[in-house]
Structure formats: structure tokens, C-alpha cells
N, C-alpha and C. Protein backbone atom coordinates (compact mmCIF):
# COMPACT_ATOMS: atom_id res chain seq x y z
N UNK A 1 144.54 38.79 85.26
CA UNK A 1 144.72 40.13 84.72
C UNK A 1 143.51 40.44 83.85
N UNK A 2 142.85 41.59 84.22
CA UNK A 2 141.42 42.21 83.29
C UNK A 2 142.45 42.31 81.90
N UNK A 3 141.31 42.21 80.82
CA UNK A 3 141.76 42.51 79.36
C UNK A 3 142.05 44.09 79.20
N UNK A 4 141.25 45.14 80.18
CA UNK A 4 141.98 46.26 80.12
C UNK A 4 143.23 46.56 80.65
N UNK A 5 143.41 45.91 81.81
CA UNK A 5 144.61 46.31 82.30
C UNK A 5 145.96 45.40 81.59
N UNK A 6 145.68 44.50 80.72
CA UNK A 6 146.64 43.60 79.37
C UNK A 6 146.77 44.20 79.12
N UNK A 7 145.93 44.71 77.86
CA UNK A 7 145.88 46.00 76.80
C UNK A 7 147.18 47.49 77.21
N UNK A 8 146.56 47.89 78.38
CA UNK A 8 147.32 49.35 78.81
C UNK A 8 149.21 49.11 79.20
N UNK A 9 148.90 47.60 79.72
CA UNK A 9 150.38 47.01 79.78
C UNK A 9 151.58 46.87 78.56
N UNK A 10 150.46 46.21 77.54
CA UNK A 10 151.00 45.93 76.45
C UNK A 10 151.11 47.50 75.50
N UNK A 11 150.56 48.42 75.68
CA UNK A 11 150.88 50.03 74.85
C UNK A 11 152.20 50.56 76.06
N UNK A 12 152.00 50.49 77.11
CA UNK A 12 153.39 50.53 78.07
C UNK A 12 154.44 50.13 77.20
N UNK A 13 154.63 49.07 77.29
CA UNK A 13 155.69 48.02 76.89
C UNK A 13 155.96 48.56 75.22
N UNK A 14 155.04 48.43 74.45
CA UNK A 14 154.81 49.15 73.07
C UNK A 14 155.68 50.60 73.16
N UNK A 15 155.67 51.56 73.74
CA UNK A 15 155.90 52.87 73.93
C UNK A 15 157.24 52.40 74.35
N UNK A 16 157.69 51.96 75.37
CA UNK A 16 159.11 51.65 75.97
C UNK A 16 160.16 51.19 74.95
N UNK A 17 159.47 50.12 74.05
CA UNK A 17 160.41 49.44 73.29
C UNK A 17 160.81 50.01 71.91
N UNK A 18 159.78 51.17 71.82
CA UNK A 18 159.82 52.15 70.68
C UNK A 18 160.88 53.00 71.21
N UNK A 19 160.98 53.30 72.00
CA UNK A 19 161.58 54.82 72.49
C UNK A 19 163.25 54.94 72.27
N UNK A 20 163.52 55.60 72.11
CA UNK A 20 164.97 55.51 72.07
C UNK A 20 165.79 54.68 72.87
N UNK A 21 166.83 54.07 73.02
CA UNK A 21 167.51 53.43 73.97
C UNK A 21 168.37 54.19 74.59
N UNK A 22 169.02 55.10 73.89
CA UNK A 22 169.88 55.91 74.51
C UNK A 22 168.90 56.41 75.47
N UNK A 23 167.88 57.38 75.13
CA UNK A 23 166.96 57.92 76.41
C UNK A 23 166.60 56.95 77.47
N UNK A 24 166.38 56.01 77.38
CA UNK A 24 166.08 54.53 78.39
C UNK A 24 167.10 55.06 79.16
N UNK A 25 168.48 54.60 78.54
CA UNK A 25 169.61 54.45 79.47
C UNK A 25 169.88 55.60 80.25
N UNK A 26 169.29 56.83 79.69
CA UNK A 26 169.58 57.77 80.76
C UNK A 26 168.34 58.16 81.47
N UNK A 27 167.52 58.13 81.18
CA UNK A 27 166.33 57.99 82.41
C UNK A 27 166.66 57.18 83.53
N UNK A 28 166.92 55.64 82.67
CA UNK A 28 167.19 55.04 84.00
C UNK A 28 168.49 55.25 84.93
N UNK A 29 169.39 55.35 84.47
CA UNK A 29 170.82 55.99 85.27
C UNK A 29 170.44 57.23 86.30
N UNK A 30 169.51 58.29 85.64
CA UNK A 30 168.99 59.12 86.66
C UNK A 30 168.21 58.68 87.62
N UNK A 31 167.02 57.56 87.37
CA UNK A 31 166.47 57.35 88.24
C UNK A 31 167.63 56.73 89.58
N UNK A 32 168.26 55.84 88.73
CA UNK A 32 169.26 54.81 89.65
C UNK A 32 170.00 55.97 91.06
N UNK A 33 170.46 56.99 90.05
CA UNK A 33 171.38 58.22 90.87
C UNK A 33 170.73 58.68 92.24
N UNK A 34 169.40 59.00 92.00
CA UNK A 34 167.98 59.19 92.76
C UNK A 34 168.32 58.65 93.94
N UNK A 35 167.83 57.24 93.40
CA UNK A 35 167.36 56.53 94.53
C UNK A 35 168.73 56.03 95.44
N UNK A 36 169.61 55.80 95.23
CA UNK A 36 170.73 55.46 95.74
C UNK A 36 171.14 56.58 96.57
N UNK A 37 170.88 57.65 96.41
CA UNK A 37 171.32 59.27 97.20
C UNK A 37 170.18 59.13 98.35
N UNK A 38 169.08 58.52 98.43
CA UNK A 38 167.61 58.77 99.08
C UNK A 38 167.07 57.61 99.63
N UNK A 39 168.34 56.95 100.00
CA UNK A 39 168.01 55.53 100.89
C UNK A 39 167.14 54.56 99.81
N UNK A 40 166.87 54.67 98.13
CA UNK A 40 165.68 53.44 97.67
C UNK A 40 164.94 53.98 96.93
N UNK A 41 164.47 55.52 97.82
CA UNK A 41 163.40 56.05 97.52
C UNK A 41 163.33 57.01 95.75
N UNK A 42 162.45 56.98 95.00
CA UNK A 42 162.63 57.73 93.94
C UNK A 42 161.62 58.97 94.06
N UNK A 43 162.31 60.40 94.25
CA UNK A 43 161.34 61.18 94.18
C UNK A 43 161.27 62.03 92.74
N UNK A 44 160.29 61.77 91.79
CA UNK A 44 160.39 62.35 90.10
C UNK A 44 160.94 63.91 90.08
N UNK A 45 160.67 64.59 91.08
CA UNK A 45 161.13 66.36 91.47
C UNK A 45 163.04 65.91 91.06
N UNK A 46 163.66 65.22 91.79
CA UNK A 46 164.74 65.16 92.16
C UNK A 46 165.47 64.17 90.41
N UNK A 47 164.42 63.93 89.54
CA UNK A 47 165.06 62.67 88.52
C UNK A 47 164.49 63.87 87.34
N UNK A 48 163.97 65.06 87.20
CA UNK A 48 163.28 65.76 86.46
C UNK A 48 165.05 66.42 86.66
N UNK A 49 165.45 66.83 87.77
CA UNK A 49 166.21 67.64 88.12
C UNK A 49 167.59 67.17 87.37
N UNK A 50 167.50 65.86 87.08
CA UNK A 50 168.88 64.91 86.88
C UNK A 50 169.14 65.56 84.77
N UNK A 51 167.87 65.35 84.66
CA UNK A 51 167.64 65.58 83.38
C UNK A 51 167.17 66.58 82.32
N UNK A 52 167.14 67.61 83.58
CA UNK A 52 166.88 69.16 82.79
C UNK A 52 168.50 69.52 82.30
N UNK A 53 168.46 70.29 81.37
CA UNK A 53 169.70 71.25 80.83
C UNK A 53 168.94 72.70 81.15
N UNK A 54 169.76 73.98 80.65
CA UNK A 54 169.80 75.05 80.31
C UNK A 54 168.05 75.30 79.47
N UNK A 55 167.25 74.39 78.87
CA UNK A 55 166.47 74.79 77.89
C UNK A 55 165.56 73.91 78.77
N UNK A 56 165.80 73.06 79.73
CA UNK A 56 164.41 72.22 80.00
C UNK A 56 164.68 70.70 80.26
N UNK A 57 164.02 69.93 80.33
CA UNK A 57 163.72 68.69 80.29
C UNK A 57 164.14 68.21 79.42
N UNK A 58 165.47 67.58 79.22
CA UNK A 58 166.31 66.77 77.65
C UNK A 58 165.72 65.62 77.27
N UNK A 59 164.43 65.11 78.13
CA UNK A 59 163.84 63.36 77.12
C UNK A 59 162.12 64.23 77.15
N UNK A 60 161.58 63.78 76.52
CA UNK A 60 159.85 63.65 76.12
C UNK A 60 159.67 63.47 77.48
N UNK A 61 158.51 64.50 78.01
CA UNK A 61 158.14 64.01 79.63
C UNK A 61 157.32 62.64 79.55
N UNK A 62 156.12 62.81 78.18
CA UNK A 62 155.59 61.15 78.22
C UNK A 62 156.50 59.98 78.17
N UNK A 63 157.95 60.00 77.58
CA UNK A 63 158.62 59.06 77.49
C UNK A 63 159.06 58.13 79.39
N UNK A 64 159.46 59.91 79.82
CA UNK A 64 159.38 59.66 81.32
C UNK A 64 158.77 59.02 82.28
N UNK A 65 157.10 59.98 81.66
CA UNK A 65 156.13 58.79 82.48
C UNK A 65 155.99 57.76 81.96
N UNK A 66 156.13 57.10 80.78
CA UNK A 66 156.09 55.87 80.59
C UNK A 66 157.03 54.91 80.92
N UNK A 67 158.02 55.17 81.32
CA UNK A 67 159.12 54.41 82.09
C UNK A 67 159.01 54.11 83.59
N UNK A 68 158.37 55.46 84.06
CA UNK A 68 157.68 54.89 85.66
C UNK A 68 156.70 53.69 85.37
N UNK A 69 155.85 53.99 84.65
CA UNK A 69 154.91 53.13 84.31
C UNK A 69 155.12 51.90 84.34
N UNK A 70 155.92 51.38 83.20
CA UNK A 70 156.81 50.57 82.93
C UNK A 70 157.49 49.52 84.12
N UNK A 71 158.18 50.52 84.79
CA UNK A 71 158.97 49.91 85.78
C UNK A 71 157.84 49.39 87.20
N UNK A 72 156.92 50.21 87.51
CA UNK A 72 155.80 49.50 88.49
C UNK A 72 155.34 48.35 87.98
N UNK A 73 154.57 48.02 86.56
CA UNK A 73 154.43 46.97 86.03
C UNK A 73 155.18 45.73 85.76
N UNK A 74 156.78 45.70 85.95
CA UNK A 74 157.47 44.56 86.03
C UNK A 74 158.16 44.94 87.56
N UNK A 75 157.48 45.31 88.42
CA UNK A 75 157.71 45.20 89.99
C UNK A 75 159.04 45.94 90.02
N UNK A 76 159.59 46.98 89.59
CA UNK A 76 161.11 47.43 89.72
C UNK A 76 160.61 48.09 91.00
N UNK A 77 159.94 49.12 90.68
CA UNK A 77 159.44 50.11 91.38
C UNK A 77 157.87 50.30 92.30
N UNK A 78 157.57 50.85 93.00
CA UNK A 78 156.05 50.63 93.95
C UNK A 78 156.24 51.92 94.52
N UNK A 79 154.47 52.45 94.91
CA UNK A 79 154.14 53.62 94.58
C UNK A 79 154.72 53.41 96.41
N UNK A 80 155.16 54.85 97.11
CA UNK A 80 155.29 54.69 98.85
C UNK A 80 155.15 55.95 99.32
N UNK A 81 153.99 56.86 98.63
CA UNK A 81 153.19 57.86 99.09
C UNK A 81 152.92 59.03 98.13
N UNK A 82 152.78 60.15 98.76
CA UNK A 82 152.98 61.42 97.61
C UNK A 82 153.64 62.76 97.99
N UNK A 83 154.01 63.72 97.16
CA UNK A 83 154.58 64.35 97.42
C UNK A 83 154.39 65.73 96.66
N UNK A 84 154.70 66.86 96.80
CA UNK A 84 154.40 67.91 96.39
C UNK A 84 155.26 68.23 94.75
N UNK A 85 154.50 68.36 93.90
CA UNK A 85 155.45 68.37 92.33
C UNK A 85 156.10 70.06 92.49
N UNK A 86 157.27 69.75 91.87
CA UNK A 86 157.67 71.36 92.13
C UNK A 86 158.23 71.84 90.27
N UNK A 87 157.69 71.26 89.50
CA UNK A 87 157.63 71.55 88.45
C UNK A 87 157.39 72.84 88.19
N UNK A 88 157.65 73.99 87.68
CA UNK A 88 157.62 75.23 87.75
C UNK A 88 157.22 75.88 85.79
N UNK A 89 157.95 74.75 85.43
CA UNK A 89 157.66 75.02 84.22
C UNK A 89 156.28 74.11 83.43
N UNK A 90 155.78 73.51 83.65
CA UNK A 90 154.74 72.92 83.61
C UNK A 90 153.05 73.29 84.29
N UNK A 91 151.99 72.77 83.95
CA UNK A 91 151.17 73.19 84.67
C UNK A 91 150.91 72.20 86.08
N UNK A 92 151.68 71.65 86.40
CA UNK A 92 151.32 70.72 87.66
C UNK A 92 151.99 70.98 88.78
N UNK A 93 153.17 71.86 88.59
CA UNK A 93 153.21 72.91 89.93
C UNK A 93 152.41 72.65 91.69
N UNK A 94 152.63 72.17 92.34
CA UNK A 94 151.88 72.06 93.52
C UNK A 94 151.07 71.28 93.40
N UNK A 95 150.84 70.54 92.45
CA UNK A 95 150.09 69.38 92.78
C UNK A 95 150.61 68.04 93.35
N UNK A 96 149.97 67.13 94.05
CA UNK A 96 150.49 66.10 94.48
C UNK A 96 150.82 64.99 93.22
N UNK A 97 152.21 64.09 93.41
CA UNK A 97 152.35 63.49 92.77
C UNK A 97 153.29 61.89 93.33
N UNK A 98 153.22 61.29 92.93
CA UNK A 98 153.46 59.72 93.47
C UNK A 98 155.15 59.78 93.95
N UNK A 99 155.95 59.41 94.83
CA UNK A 99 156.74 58.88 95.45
C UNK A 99 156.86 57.85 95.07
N UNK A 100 158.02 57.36 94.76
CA UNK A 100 158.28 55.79 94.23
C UNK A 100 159.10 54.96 95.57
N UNK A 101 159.73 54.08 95.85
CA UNK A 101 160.07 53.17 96.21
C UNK A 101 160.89 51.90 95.03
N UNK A 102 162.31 51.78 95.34
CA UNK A 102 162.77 50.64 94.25
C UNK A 102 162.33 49.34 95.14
N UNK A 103 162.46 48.60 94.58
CA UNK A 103 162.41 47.01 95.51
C UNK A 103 162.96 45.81 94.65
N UNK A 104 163.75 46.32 93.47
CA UNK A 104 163.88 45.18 92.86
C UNK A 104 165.71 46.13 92.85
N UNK A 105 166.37 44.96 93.76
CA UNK A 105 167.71 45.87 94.08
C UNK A 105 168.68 45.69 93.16
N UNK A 106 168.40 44.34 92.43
CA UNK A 106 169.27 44.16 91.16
C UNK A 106 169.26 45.46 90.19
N UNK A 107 167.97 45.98 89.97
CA UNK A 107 167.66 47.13 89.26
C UNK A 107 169.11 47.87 89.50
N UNK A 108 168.33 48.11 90.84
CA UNK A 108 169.46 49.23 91.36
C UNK A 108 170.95 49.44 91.41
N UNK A 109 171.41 48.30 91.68
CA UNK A 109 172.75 48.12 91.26
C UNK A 109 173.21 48.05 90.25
N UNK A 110 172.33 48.16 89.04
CA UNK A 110 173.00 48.10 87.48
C UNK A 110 173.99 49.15 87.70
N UNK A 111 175.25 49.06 86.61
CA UNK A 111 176.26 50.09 86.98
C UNK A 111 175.55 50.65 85.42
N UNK A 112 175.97 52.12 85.33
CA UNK A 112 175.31 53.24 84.42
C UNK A 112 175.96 52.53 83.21
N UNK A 113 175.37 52.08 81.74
CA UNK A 113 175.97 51.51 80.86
C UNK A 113 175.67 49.89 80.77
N UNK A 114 175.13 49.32 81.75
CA UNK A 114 175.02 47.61 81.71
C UNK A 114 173.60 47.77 81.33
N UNK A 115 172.97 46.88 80.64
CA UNK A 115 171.93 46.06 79.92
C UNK A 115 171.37 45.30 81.56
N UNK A 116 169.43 45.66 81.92
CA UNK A 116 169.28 45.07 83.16
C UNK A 116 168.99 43.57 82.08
């Protein structure tokens, strides 16, 4: 492992373990919901969707991306193409954005509420 790519792992991990837990647990329950509806697959359009209310997006979107992050780095998750962002309220609207893939199925089967 390069000392940069340590470093960026270890502010990952830093950011994750800071973050709220309650938000953890429901990021990840959404993601879980996701992928289980979509044969595996995690598409962020469809986990943005899990977690908007009436006003928007209910967790920090960086908290968000840092949990994808997160989860590629201890192998939960792997990138399995791209896809069109349909974010409407944001500026990334139509831009392409990563498709996930779970592969770590224990993940997946956590029931909503269990500690992985």
C-alpha cells in the first residue's frame, strides 16, 4: 500500500468513526434495502432516494460519500460500471456516476439494527 493511499484510508476510517452512528445505521440499512431489491447491485440514485424527506437529503451528502468510500476499502462493496446521476437538486445532475456491486454477502444480510 503507497503512503498516500494509507493516509486517504486512514481520514476515511477517521471521518466514518466520527460520524454519527445512528446515521451509519441508516445509510447502511438503505444501502442494504437497495441492493437486495436490485439483485446485489447498489445504485446511489435509488439510496439518495431511501434517504431524502420532504426538505432533502436527511444525512450530510459527504457523510454518504464517505461510507461508499469506506465500504470499497474494506471490500464490502466494488465499483460495476456507471450510471447517469439524477440528482436534481444538486449540481451533478446528468453526470455520470459509479454503480456499486455488494460482494461481501454477510454485509448484506445484516438484519436493519445488528452491529456488522
Amino acid at each position: 500500500m503507497s503512503p498516500v493511499k494509507g493516509q486517504r484510508d486512514a481520514v476515511i476510517d477517521a471521518v466514518n468513526i466520527s460520524t454519527h452512528v445512528e446515521d451509519q445505521k441508516r445509510i447502511d440499512a438503505a444501502m442494504r434495502r437497495v441492493a437486495r431489491r436490485d439483485a446485489g447491485f447498489l445504485d446511489p440514485n435509488k439510496v439518495r432516494t431511501q434517504l431524502a424527506n420532504q426538505y432533502g437529503l436527511s444525512v450530510d451528502p459527504r457523510v454518504l460519500s464517505a461510507r461508499y468510500s469506506y465500504l470499497r476499502s474494506h471490500r464490502v462493496i466494488e465499483r460495476a460500471g456507471t450510471i447517469i446521476n439524477r440528482d436534481s437538486a444538486g449540481r451533478n445532475q446528468g453526470k455520470p456516476m459509479w454503480l456499486y456491486e455488494v460482494i461481501d454477502e454477510a454485509w448484506l444480510n445484516i438484519e436493519d439494527g445488528e452491529q456488522p
